[in-house]
Protein backbone atom coordinates (compact mmCIF):
# COMPACT_ATOMS: atom_id res chain seq x y z
CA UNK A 1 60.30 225.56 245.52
CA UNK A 2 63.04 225.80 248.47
CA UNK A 3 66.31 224.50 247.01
CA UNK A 4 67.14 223.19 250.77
CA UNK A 5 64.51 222.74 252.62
CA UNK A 6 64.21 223.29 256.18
CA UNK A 7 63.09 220.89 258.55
CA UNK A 8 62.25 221.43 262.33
CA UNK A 9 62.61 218.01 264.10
CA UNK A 10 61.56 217.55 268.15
CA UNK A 11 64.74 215.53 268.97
CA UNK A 12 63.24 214.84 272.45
CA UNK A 13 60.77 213.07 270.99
CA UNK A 14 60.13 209.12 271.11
CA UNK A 15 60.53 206.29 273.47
CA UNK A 16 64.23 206.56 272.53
CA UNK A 17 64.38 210.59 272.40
CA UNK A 18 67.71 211.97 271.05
CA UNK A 19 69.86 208.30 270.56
CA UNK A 20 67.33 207.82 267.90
CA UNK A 21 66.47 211.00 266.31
CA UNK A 22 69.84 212.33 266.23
CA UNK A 23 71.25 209.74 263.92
CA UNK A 24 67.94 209.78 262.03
CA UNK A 25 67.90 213.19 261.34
CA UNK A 26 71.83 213.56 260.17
CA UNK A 27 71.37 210.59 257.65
CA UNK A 28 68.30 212.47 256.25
CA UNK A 29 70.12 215.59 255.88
CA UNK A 30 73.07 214.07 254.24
CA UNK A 31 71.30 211.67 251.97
CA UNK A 32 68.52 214.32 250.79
CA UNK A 33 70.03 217.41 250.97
CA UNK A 34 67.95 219.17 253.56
CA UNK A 35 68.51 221.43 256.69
CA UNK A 36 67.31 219.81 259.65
CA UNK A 37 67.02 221.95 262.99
CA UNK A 38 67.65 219.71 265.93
CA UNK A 39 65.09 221.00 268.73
CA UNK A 40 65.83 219.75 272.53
CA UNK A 41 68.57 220.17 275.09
CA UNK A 42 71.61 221.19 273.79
CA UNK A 43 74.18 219.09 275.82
CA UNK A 44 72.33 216.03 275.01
CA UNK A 45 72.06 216.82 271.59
CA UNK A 46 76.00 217.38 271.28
CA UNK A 47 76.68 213.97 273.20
CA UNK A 48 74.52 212.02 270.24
CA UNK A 49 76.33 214.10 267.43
CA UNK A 50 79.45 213.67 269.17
CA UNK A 51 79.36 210.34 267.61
CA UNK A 52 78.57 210.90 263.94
CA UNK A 53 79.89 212.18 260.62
CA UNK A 54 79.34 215.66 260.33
CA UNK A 55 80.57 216.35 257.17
CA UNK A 56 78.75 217.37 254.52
CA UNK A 57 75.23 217.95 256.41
CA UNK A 58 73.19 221.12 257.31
CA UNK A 59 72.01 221.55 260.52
CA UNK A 60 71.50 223.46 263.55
CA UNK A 61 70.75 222.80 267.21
CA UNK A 62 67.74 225.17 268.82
CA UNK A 63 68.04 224.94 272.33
CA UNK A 64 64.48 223.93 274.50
CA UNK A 65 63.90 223.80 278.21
CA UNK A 66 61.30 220.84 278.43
CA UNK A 67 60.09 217.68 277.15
CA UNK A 68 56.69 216.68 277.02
CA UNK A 69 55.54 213.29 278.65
CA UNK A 70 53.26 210.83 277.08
CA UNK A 71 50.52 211.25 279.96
CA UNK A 72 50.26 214.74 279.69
CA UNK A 73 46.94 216.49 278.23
CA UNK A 74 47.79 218.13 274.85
CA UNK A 75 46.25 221.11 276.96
CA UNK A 76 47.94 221.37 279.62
CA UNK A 77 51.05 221.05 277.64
CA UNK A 78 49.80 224.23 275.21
CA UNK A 79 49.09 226.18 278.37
CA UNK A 80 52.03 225.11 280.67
CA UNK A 81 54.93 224.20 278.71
CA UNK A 82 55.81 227.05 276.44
CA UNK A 83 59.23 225.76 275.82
CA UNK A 84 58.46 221.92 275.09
CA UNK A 85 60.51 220.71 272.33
CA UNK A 86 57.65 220.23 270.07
CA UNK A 87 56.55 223.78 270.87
CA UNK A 88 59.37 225.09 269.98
CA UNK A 89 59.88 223.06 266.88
CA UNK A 90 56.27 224.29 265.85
CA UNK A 91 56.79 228.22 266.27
CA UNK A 92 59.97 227.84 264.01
CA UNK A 93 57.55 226.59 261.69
CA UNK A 94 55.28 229.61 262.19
CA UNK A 95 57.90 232.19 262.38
CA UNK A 96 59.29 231.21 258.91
CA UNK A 97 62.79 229.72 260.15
CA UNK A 98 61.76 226.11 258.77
CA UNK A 99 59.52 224.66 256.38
CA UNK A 100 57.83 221.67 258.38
CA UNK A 101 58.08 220.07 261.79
CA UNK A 102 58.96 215.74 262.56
CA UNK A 103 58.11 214.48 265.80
CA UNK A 104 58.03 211.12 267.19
CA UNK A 105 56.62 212.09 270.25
CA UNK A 106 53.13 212.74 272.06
CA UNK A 107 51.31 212.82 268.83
CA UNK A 108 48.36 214.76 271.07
CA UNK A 109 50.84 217.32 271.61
CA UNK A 110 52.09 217.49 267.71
CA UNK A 111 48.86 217.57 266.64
CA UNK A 112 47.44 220.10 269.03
CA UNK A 113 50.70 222.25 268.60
CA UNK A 114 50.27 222.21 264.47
CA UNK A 115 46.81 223.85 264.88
CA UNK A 116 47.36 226.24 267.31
CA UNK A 117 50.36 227.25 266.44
CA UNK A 118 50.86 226.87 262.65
CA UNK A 119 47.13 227.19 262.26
CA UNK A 120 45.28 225.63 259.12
CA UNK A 121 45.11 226.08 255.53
CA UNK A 122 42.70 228.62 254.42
CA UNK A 123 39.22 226.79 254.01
CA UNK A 124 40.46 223.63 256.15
CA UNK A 125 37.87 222.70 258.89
CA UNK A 126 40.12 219.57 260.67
CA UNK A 127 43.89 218.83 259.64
CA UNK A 128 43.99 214.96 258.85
CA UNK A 129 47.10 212.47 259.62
CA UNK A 130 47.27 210.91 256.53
CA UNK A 131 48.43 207.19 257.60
CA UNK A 132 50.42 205.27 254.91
CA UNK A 133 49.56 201.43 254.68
CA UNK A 134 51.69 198.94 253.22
CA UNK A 135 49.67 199.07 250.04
CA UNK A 136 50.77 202.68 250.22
CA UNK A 137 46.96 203.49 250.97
CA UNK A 138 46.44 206.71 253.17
CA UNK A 139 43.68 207.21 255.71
CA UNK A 140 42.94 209.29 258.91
CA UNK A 141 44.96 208.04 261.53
CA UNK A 142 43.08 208.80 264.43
CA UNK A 143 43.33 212.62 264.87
CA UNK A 144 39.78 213.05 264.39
CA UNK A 145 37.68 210.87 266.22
CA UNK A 146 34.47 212.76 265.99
CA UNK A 147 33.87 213.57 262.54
CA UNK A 148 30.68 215.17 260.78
CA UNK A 149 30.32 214.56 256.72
CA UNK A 150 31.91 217.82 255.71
CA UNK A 151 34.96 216.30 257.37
CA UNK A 152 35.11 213.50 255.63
CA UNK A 153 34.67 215.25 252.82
CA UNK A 154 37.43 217.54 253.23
CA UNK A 155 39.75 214.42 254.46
CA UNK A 156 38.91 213.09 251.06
CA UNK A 157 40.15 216.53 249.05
CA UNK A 158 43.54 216.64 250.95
CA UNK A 159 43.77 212.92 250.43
CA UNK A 160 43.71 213.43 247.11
CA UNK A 161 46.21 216.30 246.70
CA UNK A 162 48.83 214.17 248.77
CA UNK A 163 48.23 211.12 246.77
CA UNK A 164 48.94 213.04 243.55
CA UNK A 165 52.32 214.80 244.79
CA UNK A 166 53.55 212.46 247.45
CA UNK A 167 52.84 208.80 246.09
CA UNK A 168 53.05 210.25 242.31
CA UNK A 169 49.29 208.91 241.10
CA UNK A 170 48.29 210.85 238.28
CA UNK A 171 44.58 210.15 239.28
CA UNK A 172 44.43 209.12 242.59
CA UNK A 173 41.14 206.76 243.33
CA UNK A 174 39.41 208.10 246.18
CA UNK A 175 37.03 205.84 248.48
CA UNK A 176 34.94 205.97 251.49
CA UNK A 177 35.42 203.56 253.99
CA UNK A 178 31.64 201.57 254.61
CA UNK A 179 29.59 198.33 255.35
CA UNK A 180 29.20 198.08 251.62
CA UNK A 181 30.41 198.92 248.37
CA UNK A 182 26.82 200.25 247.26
CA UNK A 183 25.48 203.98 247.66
CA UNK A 184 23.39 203.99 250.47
CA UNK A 185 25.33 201.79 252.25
CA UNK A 186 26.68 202.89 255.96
CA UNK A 187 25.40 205.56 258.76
CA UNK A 188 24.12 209.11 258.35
CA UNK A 189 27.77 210.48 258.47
CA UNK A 190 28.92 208.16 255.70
CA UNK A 191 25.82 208.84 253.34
CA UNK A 192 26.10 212.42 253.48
CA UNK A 193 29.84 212.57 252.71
CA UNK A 194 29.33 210.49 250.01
CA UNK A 195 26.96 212.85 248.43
CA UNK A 196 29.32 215.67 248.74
CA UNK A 197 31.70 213.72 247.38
CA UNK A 198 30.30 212.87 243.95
CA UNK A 199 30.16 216.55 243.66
CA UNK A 200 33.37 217.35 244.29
CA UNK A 201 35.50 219.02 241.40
CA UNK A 202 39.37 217.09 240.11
CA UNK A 203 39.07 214.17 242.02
CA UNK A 204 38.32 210.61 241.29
CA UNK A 205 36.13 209.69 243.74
CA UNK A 206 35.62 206.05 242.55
CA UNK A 207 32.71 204.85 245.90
CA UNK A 208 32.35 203.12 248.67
CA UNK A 209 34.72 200.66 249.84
CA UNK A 210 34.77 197.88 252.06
CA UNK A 211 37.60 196.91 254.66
CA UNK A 212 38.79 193.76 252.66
CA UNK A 213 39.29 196.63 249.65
CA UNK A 214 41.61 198.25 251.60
CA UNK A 215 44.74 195.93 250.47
CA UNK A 216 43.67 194.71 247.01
CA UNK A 217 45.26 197.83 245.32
CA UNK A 218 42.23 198.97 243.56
CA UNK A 219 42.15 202.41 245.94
CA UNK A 220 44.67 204.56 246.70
CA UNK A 221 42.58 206.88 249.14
CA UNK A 222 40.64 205.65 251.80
CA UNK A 223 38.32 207.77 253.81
CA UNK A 224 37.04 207.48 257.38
CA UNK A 225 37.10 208.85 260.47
CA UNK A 226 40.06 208.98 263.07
CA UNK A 227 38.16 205.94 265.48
CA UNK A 228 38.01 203.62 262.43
CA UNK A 229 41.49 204.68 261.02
CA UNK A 230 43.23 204.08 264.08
CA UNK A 231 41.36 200.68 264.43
CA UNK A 232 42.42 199.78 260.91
CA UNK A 233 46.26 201.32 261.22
CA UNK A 234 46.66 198.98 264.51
CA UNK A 235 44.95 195.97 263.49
CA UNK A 236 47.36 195.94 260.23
CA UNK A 237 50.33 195.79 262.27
CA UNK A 238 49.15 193.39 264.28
CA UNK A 239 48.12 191.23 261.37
CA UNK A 240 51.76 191.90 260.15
CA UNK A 241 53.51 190.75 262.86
CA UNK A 242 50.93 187.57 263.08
CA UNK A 243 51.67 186.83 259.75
CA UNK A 244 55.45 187.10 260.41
CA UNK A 245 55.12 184.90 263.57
CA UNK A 246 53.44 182.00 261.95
CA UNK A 247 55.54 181.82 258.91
CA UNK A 248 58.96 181.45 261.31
CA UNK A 249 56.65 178.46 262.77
CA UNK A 250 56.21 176.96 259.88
CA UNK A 251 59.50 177.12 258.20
CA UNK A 252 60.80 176.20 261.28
CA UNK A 253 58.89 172.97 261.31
CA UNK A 254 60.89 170.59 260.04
CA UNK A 255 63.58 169.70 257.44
CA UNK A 256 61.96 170.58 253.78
CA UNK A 257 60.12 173.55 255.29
CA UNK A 258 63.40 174.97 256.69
CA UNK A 259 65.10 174.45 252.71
CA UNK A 260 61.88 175.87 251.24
CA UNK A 261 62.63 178.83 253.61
CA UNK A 262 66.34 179.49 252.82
CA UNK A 263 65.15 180.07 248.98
CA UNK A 264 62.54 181.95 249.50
CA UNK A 265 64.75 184.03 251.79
CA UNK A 266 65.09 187.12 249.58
CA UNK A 267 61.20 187.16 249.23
CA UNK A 268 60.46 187.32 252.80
CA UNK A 269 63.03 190.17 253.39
CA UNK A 270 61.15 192.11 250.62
CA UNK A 271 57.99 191.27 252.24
CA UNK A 272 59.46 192.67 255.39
CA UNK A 273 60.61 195.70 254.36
CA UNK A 274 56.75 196.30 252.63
CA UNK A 275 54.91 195.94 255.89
CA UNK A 276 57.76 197.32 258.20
CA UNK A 277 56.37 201.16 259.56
CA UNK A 278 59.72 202.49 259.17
CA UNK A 279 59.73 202.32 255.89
CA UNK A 280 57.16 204.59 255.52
CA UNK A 281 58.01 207.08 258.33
CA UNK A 282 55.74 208.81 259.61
CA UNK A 283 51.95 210.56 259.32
CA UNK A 284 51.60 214.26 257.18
CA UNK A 285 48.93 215.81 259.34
CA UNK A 286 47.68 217.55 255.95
CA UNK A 287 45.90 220.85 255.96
CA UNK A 288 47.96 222.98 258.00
CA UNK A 289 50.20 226.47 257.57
CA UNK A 290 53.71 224.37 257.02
CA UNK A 291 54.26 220.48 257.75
CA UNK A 292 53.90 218.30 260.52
CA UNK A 293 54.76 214.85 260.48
CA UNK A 294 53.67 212.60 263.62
CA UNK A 295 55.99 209.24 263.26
CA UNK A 296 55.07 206.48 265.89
CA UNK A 297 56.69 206.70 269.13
CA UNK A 298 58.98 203.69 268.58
CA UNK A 299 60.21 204.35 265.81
CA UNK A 300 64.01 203.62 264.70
CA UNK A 301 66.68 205.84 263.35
CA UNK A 302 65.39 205.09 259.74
CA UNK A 303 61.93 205.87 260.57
CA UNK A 304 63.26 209.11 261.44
CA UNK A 305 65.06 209.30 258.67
CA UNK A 306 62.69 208.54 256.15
CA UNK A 307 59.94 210.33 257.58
CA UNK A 308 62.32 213.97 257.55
CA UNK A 309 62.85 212.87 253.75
CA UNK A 310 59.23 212.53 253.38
CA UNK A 311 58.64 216.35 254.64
CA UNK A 312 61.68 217.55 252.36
CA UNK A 313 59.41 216.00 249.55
CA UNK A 314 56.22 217.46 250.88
CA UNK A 315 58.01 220.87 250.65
CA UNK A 316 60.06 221.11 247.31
CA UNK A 317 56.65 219.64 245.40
CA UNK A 318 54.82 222.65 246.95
CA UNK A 319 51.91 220.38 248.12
CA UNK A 320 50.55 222.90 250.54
CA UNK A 321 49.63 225.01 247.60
CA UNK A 322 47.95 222.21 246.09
CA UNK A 323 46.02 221.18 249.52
CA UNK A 324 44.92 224.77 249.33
CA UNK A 325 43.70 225.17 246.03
CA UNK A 326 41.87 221.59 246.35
CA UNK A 327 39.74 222.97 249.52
CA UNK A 328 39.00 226.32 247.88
CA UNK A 329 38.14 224.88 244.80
CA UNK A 330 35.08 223.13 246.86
CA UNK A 331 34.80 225.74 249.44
CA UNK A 332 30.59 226.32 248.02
CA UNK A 333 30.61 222.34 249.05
CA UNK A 334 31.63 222.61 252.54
CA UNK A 335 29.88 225.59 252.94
CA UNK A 336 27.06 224.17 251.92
CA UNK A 337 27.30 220.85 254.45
CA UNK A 338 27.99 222.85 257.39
CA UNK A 339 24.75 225.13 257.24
CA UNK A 340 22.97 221.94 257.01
């Protein structure tokens, strides 16, 4: 267990680059104890930290050339631009000068950069973005589009081991994402994963589940692919912000709606808070060497902020070690699906 750990963040990341992720990262640092290495240009780094508190916070600036651009080909951007930001911040990660890596920007890039640079977990076929919903629910979210069973499979295992030391469920109940809670239900992919999943060893793999399950807080692990994930990550904030939209129309409405509305006030800024992204931070991509968060490109200071608190946690519980002993532990199953 690192006493302080030490956190790599792309501060040229983000629709709002360093204004955002400056501020972000500082508060982290103070509030959670943790050493955050600002990666990006160093003027424009000192200009945003020109206007904080210092005091009291670890950090360091590491100086990088370029910035990578949202319509740029993860490729291309491996090949091409050796000193990105998000490079950069991934080879400190590699090199042993930081723990884990947050970036809030081309989530291609982060994701391409964390496998090719930090390379995977002994065992681990594809690292998974573990998406939190406001249920606190985790699934794929949309890293791996094209998935065959042993994927799934494996999505499920490191699913697990975050569950357990990131969300703090003693026996996390796994699921598989289907057309229908029976076995048998769903396509080829989803049967086969399903079989390799009642034989998997220290997890609670609990069935199929349905996309209504998804927010009734019976599961705590969803599985699916990256195409569905993404499908079901977006459509929830969009639902959010429906839901959001219609109740300011109705308690807008007239007199006795606007009164029920003032004392129900403190309810709907809880219920805010629960569906807000920023509260959650960001995406683990989960079976790499080190951390890698991906946090959505709009995200705020706090975002930031919470998502660099979630990688300090990541580190000091050791969950890599427990990701790692979960896939080994079922290494004969994998093995077993791929030769198929």
């Amino acid at each position: 267990m690192n006493e302080r750990p030490i956190i790599a963040v792309d501060a040229m990341g983000g629709d709002f680059g360093p204004s955002v992720v400056v501020p972000g990262a500082i508060e982290a640092a103070r509030l959670h104890d943790l050493h955050v290495l600002l990666v990006g240009d160093t003027p424009k780094l000192e200009a945003e930290l020109a206007k904080i508190d210092l005091a009291n916070v670890h950090f360091d600036i590491v100086q990088a050339d370029d910035v990578v651009h949202m319509n740029e080909k993860p490729s291309d951007i491996l090949r091409r631009k050796k000193n990105a930001s998000i490079q950069v911040a991934c080879r400190l990660v590699k090199e042993g000068a930081a723990d884990g890596v947050v970036s809030a920007g081309h989530s291609g890039a982060t994701v391409a950069c964390g496998m090719f640079i930090m390379g995977r977990l002994p065992g681990v076929e594809r690292p998974a973005p573990a998406a939190l919903l406001p249920t606190r629910r985790a699934v794929d979210a949309g890293a791996n589009v094209d998935c065959r069973p042993y994927h799934l499979f494996q999505f499920g295992l490191m699913g697990d081991a975050f569950a357990r030391d990131l969300l703090s469920y003693a026996a996390p109940r796994v699921s598989l994402l289907s057309i229908g809670e029976e076995e048998g239900k769903g396509n080829c992919q989803v049967k086969e994963a399903y079989e390799l999943l009642k034989m998997a060893q220290n997890i609670n793999f609990i069935g199929n589940a349905e996309g209504r399950d998804i927010f009734t807080g019976d599961i705590d692990v969803v599985i699916c692919d990256g195409f569905v994930g993404n499908v079901v990550v977006k459509m929830s904030e969009g639902l959010a912000a429906s839901l959001i939209r219609m109740l300011k129309r109705v308690f807008t409405s007239g007199l006795l709606p606007a009164l029920g509305g003032m004392l129900a006030k403190g309810a709907f800024k809880h219920f805010a808070r629960t569906i807000d992204y920023a509260e959650y931070g960001g995406a683990p991509l989960l079976g790499l060497h080190g951390l890698a968060i991906v946090c959505h490109g709009r995200s705020s200071a706090r975002a930031m902020s919470n998502a660099i608190k979630m990688s300090g946690t990541f580190v000091r519980k050791g969950t890599n070690d427990r990701l790692a002993e979960t896939i080994l532990a079922n290494e004969e199953l994998t093995r077993f699906s791929r030769a198929i």
